[in-house]
Protein backbone atom coordinates (compact mmCIF):
# COMPACT_ATOMS: atom_id res chain seq x y z
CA UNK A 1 40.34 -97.10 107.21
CA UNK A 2 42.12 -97.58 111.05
CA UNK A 3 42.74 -94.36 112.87
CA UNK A 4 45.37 -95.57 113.95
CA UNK A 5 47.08 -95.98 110.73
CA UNK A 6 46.41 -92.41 109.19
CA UNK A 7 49.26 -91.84 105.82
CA UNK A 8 51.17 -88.88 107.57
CA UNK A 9 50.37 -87.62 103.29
CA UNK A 10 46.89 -87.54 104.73
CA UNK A 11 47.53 -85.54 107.56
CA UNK A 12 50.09 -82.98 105.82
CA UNK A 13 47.59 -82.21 103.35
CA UNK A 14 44.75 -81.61 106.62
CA UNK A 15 48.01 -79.34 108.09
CA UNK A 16 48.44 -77.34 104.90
CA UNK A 17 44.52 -76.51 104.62
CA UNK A 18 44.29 -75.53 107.90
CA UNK A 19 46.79 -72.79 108.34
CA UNK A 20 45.95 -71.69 104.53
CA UNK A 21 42.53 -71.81 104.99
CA UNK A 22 41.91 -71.89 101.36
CA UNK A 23 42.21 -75.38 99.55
CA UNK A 24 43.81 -74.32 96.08
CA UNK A 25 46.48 -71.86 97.98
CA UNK A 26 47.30 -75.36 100.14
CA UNK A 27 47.36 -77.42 97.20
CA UNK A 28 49.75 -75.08 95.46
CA UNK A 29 51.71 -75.11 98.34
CA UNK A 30 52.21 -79.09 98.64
CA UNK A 31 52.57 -79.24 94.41
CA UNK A 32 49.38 -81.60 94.25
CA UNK A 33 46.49 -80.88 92.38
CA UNK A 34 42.96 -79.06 94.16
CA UNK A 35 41.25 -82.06 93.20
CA UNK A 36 43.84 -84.35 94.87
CA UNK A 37 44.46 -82.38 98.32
CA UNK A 38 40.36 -82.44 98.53
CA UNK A 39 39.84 -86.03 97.99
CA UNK A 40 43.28 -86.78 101.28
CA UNK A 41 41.29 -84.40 102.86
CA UNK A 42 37.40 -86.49 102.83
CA UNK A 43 39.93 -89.64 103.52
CA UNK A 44 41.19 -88.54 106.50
CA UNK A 45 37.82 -87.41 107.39
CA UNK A 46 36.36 -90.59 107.23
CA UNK A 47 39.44 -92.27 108.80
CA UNK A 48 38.58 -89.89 111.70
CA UNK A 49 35.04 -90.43 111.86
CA UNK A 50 35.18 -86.48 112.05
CA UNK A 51 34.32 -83.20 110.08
CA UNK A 52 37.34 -81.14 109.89
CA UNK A 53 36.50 -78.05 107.90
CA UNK A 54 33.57 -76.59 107.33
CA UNK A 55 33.39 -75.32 103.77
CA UNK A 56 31.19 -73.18 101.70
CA UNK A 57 31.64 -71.03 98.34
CA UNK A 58 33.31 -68.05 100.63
CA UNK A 59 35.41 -69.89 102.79
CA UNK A 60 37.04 -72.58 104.67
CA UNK A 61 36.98 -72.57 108.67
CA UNK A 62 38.12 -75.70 111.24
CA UNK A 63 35.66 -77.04 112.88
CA UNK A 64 36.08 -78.54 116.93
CA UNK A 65 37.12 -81.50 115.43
CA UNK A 66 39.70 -79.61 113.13
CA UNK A 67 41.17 -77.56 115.71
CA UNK A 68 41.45 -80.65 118.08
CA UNK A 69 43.00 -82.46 115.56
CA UNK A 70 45.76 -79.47 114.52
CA UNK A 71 48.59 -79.88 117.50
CA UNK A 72 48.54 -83.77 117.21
CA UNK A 73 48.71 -83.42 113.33
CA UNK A 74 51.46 -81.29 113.34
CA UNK A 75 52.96 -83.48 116.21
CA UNK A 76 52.89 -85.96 114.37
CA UNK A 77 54.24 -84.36 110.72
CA UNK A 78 57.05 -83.10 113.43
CA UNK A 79 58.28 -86.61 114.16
CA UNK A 80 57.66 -87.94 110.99
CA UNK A 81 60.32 -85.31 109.55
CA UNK A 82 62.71 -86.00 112.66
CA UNK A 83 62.63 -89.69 111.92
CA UNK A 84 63.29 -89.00 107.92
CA UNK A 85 66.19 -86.34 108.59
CA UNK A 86 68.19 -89.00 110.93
CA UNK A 87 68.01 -91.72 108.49
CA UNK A 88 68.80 -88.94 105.49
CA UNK A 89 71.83 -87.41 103.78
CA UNK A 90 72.53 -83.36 105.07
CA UNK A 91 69.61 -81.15 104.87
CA UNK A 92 69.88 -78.92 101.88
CA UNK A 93 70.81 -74.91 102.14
CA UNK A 94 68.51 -72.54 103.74
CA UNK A 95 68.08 -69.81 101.99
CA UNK A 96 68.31 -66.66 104.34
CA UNK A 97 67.42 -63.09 102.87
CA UNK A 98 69.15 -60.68 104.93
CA UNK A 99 67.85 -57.66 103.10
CA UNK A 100 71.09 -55.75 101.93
CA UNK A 101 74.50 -57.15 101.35
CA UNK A 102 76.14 -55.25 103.93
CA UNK A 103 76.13 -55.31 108.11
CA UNK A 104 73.14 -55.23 109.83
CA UNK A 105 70.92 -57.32 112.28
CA UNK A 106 69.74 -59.60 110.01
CA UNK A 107 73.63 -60.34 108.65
CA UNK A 108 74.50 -61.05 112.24
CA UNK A 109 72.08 -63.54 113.43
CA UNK A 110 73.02 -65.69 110.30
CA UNK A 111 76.72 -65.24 111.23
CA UNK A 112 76.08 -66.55 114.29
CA UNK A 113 74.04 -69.17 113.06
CA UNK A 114 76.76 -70.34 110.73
CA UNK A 115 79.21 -70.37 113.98
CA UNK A 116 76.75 -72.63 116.01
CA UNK A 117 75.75 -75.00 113.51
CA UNK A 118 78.88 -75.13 110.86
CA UNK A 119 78.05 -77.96 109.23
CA UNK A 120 75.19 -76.58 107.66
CA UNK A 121 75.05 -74.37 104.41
CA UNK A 122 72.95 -71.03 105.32
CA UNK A 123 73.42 -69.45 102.36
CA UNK A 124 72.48 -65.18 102.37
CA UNK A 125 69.98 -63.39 99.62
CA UNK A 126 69.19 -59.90 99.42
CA UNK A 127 66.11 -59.04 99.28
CA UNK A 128 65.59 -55.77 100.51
CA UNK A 129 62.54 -55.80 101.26
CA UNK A 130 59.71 -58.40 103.49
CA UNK A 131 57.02 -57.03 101.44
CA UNK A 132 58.77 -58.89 98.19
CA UNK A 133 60.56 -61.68 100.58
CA UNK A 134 57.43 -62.42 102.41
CA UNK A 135 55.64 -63.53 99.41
CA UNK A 136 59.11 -65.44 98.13
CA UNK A 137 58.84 -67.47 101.56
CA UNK A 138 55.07 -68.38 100.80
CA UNK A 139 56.17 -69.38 97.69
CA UNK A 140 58.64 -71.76 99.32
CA UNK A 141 61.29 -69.77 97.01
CA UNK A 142 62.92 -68.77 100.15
CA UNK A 143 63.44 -70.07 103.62
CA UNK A 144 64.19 -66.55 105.98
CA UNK A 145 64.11 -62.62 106.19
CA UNK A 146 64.04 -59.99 108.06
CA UNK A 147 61.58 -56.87 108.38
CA UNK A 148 58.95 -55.16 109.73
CA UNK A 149 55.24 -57.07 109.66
CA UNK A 150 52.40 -54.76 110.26
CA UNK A 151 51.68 -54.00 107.06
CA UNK A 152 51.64 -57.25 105.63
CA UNK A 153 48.78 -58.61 104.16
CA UNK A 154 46.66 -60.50 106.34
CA UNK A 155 46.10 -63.80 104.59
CA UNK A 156 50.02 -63.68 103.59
CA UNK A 157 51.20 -62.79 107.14
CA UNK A 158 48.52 -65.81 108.68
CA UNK A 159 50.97 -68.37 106.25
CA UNK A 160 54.26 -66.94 108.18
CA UNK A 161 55.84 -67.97 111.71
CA UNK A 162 58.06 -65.24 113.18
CA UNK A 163 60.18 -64.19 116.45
CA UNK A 164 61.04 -60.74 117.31
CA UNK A 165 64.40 -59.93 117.05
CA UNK A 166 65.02 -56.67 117.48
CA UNK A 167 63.93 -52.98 118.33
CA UNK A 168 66.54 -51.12 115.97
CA UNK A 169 67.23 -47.40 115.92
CA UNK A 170 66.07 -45.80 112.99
CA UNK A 171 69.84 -43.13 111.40
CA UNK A 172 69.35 -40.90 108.12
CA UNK A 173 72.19 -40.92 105.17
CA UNK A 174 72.71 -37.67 104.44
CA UNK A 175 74.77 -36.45 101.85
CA UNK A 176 78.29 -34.95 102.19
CA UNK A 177 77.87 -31.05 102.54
CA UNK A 178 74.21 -31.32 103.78
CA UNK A 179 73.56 -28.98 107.11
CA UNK A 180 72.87 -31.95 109.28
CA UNK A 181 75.64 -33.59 108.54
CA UNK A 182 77.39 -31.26 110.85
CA UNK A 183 75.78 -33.05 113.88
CA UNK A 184 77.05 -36.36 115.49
CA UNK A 185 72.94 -37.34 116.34
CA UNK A 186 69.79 -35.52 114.40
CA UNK A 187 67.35 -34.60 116.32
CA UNK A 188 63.84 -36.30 114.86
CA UNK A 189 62.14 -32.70 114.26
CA UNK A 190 65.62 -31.16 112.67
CA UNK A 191 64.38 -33.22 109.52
CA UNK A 192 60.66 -30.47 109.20
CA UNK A 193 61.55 -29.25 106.15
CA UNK A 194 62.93 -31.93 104.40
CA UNK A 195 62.43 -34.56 101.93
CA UNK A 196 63.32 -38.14 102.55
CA UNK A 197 63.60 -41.11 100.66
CA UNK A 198 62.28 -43.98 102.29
CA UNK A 199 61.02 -46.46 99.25
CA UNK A 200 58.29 -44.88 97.93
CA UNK A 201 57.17 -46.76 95.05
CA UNK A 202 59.74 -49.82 95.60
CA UNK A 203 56.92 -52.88 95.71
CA UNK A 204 58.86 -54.46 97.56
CA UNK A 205 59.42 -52.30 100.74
CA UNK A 206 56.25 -51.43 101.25
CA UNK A 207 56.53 -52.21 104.67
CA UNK A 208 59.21 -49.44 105.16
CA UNK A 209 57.39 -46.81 103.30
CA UNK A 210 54.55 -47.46 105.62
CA UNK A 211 56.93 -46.84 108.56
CA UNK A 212 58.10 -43.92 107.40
CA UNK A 213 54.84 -42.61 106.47
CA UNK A 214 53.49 -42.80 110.37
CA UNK A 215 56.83 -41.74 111.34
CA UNK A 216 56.80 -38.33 109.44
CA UNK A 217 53.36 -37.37 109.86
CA UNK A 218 52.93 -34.39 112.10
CA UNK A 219 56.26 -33.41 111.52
CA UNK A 220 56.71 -31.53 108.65
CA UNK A 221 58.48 -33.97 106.73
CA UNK A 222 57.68 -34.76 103.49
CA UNK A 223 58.13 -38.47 102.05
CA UNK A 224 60.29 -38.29 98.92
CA UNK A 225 58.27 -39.70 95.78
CA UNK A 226 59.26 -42.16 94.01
CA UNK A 227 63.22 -42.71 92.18
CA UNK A 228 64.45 -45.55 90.17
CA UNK A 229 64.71 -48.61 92.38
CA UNK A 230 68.73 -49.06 92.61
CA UNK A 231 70.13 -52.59 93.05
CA UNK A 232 73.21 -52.13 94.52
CA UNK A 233 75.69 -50.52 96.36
CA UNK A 234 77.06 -48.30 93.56
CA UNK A 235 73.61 -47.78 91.99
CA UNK A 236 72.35 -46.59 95.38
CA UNK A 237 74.89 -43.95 95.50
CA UNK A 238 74.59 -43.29 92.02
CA UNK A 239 70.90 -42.41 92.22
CA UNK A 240 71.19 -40.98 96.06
CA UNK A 241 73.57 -38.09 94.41
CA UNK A 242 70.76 -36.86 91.54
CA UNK A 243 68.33 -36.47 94.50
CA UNK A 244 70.48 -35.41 96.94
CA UNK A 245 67.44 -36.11 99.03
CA UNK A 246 68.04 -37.69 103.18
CA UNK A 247 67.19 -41.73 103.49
CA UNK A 248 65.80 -43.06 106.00
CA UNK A 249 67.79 -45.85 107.22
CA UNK A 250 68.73 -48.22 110.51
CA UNK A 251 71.94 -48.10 111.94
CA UNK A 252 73.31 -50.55 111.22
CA UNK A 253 73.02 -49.91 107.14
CA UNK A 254 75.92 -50.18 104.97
CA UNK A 255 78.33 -47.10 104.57
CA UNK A 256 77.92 -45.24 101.36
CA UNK A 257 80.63 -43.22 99.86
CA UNK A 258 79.77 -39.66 99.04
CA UNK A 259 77.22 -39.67 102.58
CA UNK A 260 76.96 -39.72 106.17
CA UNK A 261 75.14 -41.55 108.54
CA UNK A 262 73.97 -40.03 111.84
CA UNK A 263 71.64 -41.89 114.16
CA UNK A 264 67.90 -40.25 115.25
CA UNK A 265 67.30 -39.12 118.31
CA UNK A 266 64.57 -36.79 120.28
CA UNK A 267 63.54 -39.40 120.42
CA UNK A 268 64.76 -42.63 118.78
CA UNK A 269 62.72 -44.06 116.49
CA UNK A 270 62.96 -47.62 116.93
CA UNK A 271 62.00 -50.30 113.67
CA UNK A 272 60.38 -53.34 115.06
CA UNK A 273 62.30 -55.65 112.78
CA UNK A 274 61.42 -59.91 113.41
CA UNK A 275 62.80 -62.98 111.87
CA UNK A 276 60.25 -64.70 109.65
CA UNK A 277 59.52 -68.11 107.83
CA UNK A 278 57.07 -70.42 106.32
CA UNK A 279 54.59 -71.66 109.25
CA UNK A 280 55.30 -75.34 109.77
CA UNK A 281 59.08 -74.82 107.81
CA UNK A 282 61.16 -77.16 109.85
CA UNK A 283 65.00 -77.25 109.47
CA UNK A 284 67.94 -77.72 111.73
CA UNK A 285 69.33 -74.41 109.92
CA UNK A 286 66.38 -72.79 111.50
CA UNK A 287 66.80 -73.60 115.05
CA UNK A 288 70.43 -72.28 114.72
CA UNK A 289 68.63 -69.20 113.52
CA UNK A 290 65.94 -68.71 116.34
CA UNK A 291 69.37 -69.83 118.83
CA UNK A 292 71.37 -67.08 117.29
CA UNK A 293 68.58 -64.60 117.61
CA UNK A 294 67.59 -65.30 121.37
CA UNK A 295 71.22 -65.31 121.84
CA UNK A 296 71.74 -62.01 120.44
CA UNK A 297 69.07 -60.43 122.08
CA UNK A 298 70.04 -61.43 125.52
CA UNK A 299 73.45 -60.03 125.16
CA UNK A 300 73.01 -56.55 123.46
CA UNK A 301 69.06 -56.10 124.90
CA UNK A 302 67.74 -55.99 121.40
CA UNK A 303 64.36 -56.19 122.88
CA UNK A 304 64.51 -53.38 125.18
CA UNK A 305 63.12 -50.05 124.45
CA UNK A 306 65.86 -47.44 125.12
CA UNK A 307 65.17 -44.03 127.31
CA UNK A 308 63.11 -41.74 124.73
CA UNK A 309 62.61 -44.90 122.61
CA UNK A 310 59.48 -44.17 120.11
CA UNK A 311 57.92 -47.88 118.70
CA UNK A 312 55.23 -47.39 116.05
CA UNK A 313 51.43 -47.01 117.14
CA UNK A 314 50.71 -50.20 115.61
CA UNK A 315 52.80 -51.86 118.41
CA UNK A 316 51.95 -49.26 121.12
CA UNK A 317 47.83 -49.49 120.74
CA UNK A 318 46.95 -52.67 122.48
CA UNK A 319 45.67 -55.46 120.89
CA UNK A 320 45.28 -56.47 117.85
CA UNK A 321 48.62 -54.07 117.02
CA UNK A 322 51.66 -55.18 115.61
């Protein structure tokens, strides 16, 4: 076979390996068999006169070769797409989980995404959770979310792109009557004493319970076990009123009747939250999402870290965090 005439099939398959690292999680990925993806694999191999992976029973690595051959592949795939998508009808809906239906950081980027590129259908999903949505994106059952990464599992977080978003103060719901309520702000260490909810055994916010876990130790708070998971806005408050236990929540979460929210301060605990998607995802719904975001960011200083502003260690502890 010519080099120069490589099947861009051939080279999306190489793509998928590579940033999968596993050949039946790529295959899955593309909806083509093990068998298949392995034998466009040795073809493009021997197109290339080169050895792209090394393989054994364990594992999968890129060789040189493979990691040379990455940027140009995806290069490539890039144009490929650009040359389909002028030639094609609209690009479907991108499916954009922006965790609760209600306001929030993640409902305003894809407001402003629908206000810079209205011709395109971004259409919002509720997900509540990136532990859950992360694994939906994999899936390629959804496009977009929003959340906090560390956490993540490692091989699932190496299949995701992302871009930072925000730094977003951390509020408690308390409920009407409750002693804090009283204040305008709560001071971080008036919660000693307390129990709060923050998603303990909801699989799918894992990522949150995690945060709240490092946030409350030392402290004398206590992490509320675990309560039905409630789907909704009434169920929340429905099951919020038998506990009568705090939640841990950002500002910018929905208002609940029967509660209060009051931001935390003394100091702020900030929520690292980032927009993610399926590494190599291209869509022009996407770059109205990363343009909304950047845009954002610039002109409310999403990124900055506030006077007594307290980011997790994982983010704080050099490399390797976050």
């Amino acid at each position: 076979m010519n080099s120069r005439h490589v099947d861009p099939r051939l080279l999306r398959g190489f793509v998928a390996v590579a940033e999968e690292l596993h050949f039946s999680r790529a295959a899955a990925r593309l909806y083509v068999a093990q068998q298949a993806l392995s034998r466009d694999v040795r073809r493009l191999e021997q197109a290339l006169d080169a050895t792209l992976f090394l393989r054994t029973t364990r594992a999968v690595e890129l060789t040189p070769e493979g990691e040379r051959l990455l940027p140009h592949a995806r290069e490539v795939l890039r144009a490929h797409e650009e040359l389909a998508a002028a030639f094609a009808g609209p690009p479907r809906p991108l499916l954009v989980d922006v965790n609760t239906d209600g306001p929030g950081t993640g409902r305003r980027v894809l407001e402003r995404a629908r206000e810079l590129a209205p011709g395109l259908e971004l259409m919002a999903r509720f997900e509540s959770g990136l532990t859950h949505a992360a694994a939906e994106i994999a899936a390629g059952r959804l496009d977009v979310s929003f959340g906090y990464l560390h956490g993540l599992d490692a091989t699932l977080r190496a299949r995701l792109d992302h871009l930072p978003v925000r730094h977003e103060p951390l509020a408690v719901l308390l409920p009407e009557g409750h002693p804090l309520a009283a204040y305008d702000e709560v001071p971080l260490d008036a919660l000693a004493g307390e129990t709060v909810y923050a998603g303990a055994g909801n699989p799918r916010t894992l990522e949150w319970t995690g945060l709240a876990r490092e946030l409350f130790a030392g402290r004398g708070i206590a992490l509320a076990p675990p309560a039905p998971v409630a789907v909704g806005k009434e169920e929340f408050r429905r099951v919020m009123a038998k506990t009568r236990n705090p939640v841990l929540a950002t500002v910018g979460f929905l208002d609940m009747p029967g509660t209060v929210k009051r931001p935390l301060t003394d100091p702020v605990p900030l929520s690292p939250l980032s927009m993610v998607w399926r590494r190599g995802l291209t869509h022009p719904g996407l770059d109205a999402l990363v343009r909304a975001a950047r845009e954002l960011q610039g002109a409310h200083h999403w990124l900055e870290v506030p006077p007594g502003g307290l980011l997790p260690a994982a983010l704080t502890s050099g490399p390797g965090g976050g």
